[in-house]
Protein backbone atom coordinates (compact mmCIF):
# COMPACT_ATOMS: atom_id res chain seq x y z
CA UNK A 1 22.03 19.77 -6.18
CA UNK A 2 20.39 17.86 -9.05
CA UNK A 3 22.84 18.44 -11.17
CA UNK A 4 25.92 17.47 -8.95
CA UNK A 5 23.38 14.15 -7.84
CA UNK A 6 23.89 13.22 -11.43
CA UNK A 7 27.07 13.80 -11.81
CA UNK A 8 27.97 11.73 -8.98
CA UNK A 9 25.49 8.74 -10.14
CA UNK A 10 27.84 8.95 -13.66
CA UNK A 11 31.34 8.63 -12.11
CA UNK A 12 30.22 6.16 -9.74
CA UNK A 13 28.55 4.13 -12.00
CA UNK A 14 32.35 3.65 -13.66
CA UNK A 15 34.10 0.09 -12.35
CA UNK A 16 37.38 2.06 -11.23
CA UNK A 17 35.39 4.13 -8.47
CA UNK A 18 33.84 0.95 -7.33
CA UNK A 19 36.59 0.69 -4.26
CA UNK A 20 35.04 4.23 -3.23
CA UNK A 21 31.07 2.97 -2.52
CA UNK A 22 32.82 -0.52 -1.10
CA UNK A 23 35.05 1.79 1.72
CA UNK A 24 31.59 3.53 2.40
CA UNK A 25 29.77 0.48 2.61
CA UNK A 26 28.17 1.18 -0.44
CA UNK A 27 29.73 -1.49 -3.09
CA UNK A 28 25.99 -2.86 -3.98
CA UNK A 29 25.22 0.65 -5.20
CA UNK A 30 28.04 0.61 -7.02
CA UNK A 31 27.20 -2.33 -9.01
CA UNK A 32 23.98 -1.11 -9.77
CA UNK A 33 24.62 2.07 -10.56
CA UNK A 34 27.34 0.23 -12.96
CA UNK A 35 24.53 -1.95 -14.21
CA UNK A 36 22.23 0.43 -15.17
CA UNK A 37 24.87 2.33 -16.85
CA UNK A 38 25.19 -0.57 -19.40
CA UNK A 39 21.88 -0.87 -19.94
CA UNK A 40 21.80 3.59 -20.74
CA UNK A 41 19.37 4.22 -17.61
CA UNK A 42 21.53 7.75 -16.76
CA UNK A 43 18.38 10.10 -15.87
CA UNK A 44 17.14 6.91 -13.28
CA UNK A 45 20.46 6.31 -12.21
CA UNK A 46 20.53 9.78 -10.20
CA UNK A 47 16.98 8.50 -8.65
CA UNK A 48 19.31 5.46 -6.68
CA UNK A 49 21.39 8.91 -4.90
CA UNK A 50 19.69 9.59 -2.06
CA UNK A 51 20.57 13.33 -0.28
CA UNK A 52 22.90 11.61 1.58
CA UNK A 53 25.04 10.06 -0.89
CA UNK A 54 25.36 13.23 -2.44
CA UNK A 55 26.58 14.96 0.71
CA UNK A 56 29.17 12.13 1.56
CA UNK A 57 31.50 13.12 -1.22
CA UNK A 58 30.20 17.02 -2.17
CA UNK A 59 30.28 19.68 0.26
CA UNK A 60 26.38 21.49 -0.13
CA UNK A 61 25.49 24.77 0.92
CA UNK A 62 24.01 28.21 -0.01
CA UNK A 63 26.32 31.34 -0.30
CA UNK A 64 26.21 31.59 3.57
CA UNK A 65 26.64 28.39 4.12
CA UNK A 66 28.80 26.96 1.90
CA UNK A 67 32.47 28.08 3.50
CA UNK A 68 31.88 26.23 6.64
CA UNK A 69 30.19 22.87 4.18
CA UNK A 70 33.59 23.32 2.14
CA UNK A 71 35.84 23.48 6.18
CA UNK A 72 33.75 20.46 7.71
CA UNK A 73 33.93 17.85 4.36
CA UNK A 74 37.44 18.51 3.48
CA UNK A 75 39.50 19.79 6.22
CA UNK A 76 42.72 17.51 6.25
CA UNK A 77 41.83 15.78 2.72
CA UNK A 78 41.68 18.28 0.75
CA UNK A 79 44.06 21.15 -0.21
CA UNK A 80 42.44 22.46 -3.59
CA UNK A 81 38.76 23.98 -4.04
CA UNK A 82 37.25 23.99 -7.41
CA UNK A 83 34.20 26.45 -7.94
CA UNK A 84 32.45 24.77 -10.73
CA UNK A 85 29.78 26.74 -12.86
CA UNK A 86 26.38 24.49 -13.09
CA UNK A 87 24.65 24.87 -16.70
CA UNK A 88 21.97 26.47 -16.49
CA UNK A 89 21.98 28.86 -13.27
CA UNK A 90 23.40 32.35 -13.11
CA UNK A 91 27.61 31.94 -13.15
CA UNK A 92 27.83 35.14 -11.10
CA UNK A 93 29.90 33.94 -8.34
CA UNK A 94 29.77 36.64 -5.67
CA UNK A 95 34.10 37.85 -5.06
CA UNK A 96 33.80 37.96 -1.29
CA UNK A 97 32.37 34.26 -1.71
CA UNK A 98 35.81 33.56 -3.59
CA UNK A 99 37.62 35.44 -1.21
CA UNK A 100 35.82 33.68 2.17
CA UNK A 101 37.02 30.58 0.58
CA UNK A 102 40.23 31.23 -0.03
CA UNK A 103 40.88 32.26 3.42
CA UNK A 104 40.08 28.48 4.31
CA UNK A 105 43.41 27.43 5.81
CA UNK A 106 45.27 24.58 3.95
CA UNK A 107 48.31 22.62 5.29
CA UNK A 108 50.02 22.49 1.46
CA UNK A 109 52.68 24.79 1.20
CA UNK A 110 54.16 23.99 -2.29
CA UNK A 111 55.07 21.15 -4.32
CA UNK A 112 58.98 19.87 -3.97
CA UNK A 113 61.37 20.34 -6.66
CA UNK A 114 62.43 17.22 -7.95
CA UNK A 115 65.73 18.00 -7.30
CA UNK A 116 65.59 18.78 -3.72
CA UNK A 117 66.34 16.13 -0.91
């Protein structure tokens, strides 16, 4: 969770996701987090995330939990799941884990061929 919390202070410390924290009401955080980039405060950066934050824009959940996080953040706005390995903790990624989550149902059939109609 740290480690995502992070992540998420970097990218949204960048001027180009700035729209992002403004559509969640969030623009001052932006700027700060933006500010503080600039100055090379990255570890307290993460400290200006609360749990919340996080959670708006990561789905977070334990092994048991985390199908259902994954179905209520991104059902409708989302068609593609990335499992991401955190450094540092095990990468064993139990296969009926993969397999629960690819059973989440997804509207996106294909991509057109640019030479259909």
């Amino acid at each position: 969770f740290e480690w995502v919390r992070e992540r998420l202070a970097f990218y949204g410390s960048t001027r180009t996701y700035l729209p992002v924290w403004a559509a969640h009401g969030e623009e001052e955080l932006g700027l700060k987090l933006h500010a503080m980039s600039k100055k090379g405060q990255w570890k307290e950066m993460a400290k200006e995330l609360s749990d919340d934050h996080v959670r708006l824009f990561v789905a977070v959940g334990k092994h048991d939990q985390i199908v259902d996080a994954i179905k209520d953040r991104y059902d409708g706005v989302s068609d593609t799941v990335y499992v991401n390995q955190v450094p540092g903790v095990d990468p064993q990624v139990p296969a009926e884990l993969i397999e629960d989550i690819k059973k989440i149902p997804v509207e996106f059939n294909r991509f057109r061929d640019r030479f259909e109609e």
